[in-house]
C-alpha atoms as a PDB file:
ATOM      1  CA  UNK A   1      13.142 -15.551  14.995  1.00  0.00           C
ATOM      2  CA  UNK A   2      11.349 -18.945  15.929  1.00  0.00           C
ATOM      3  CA  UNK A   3       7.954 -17.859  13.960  1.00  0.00           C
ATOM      4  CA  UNK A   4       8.817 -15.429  11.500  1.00  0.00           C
ATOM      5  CA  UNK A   5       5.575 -16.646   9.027  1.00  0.00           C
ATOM      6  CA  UNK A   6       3.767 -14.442  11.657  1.00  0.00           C
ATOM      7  CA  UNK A   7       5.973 -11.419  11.830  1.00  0.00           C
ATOM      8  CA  UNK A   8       3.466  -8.565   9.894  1.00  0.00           C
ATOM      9  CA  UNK A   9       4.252  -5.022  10.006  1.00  0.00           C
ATOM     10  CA  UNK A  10       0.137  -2.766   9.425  1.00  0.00           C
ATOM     11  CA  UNK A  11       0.759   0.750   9.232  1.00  0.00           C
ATOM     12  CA  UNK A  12      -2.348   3.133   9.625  1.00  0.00           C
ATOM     13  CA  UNK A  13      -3.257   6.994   9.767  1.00  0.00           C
ATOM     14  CA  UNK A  14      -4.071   7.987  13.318  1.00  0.00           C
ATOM     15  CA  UNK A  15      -4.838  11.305  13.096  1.00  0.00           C
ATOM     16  CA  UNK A  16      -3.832  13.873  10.194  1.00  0.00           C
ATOM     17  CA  UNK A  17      -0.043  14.118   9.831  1.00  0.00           C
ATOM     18  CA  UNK A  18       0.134  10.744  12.179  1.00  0.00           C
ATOM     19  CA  UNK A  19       0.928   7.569  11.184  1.00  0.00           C
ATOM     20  CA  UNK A  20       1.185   4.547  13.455  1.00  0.00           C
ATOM     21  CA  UNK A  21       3.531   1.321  12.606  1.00  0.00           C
ATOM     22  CA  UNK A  22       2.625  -1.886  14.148  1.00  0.00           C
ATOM     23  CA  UNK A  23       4.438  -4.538  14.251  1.00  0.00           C
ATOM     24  CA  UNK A  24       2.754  -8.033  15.043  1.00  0.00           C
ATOM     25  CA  UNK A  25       4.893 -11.066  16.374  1.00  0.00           C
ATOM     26  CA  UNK A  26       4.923 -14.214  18.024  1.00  0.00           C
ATOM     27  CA  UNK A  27       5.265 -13.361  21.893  1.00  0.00           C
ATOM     28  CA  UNK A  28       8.422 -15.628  21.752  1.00  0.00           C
ATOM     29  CA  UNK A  29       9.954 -13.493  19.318  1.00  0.00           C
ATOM     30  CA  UNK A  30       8.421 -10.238  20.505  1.00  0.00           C
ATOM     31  CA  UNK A  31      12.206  -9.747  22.660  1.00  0.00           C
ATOM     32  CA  UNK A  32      14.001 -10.193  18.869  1.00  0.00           C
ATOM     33  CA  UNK A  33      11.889  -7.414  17.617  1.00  0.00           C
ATOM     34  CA  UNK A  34      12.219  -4.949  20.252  1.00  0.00           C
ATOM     35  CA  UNK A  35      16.341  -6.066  20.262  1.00  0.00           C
ATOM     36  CA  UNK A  36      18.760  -5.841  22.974  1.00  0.00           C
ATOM     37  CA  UNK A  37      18.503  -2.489  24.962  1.00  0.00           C
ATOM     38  CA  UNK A  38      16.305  -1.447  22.226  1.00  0.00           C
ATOM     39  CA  UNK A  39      18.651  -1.378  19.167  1.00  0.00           C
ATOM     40  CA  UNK A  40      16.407  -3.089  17.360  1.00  0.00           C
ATOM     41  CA  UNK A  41      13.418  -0.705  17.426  1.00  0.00           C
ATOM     42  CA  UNK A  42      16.121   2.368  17.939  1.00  0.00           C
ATOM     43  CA  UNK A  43      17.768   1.438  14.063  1.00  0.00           C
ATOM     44  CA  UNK A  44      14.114   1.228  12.929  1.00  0.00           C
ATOM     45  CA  UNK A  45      13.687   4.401  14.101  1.00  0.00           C
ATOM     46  CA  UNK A  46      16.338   5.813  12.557  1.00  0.00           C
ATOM     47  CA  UNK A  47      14.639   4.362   9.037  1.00  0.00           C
ATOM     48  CA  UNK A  48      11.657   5.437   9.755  1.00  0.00           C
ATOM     49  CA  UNK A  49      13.233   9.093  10.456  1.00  0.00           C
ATOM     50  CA  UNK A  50      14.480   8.927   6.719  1.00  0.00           C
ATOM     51  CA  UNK A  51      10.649   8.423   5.574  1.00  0.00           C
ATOM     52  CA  UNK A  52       9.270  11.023   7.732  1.00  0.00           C
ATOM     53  CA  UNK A  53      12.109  13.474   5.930  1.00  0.00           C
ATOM     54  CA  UNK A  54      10.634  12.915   2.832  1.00  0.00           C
ATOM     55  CA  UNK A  55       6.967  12.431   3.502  1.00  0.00           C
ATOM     56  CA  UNK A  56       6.655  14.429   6.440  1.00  0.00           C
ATOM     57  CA  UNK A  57       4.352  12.399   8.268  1.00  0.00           C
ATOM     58  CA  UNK A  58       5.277  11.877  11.817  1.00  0.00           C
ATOM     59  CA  UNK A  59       5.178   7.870  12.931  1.00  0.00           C
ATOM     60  CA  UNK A  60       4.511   6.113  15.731  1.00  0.00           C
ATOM     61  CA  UNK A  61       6.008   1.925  16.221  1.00  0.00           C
ATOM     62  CA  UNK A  62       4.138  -0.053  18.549  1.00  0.00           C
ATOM     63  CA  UNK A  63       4.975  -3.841  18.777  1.00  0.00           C
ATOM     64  CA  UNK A  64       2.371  -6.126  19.352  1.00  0.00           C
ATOM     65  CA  UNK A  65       1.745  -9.812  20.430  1.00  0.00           C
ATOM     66  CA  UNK A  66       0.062 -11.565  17.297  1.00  0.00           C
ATOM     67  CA  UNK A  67      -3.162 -12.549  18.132  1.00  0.00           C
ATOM     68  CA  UNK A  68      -2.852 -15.928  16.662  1.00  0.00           C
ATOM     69  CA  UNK A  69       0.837 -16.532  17.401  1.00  0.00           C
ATOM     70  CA  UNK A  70       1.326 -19.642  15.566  1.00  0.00           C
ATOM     71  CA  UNK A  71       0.062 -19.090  12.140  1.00  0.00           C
ATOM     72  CA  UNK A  72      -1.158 -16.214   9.724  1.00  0.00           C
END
């Protein structure tokens, strides 16, 4: 990642049993997150399956440009 100091991950209650996981990044690094063909965002997925398993809230990842891209 070129700016990892703004990488930040906000998660947030959407609506009861709904959780939503964003993920805020540089717009340069935005491609790194996602990952190539989406493996990225597919493994976490796969982590976030494990949570839902033993929380059982069901999640939703979004990926977002940072608004200030540069610095926290």
């Amino acid at each position: 990642m070129a700016y990892p100091q703004v990488l930040q991950v906000h998660v947030r209650l959407l609506e009861p049993g709904v959780k939503e996981v964003c993920i805020y990044a540089n717009p340069l690094d935005m491609g790194r997150v996602i990952g190539k063909d989406g493996k990225m965002v597919s493994a976490l997925k796969a982590f976030i399956s494990g949570v839902k398993a033993k929380d059982g809230f069901s999640y939703k990842i979004v990926v977002v440009a940072a608004k200030n891209p540069y610095v926290l």
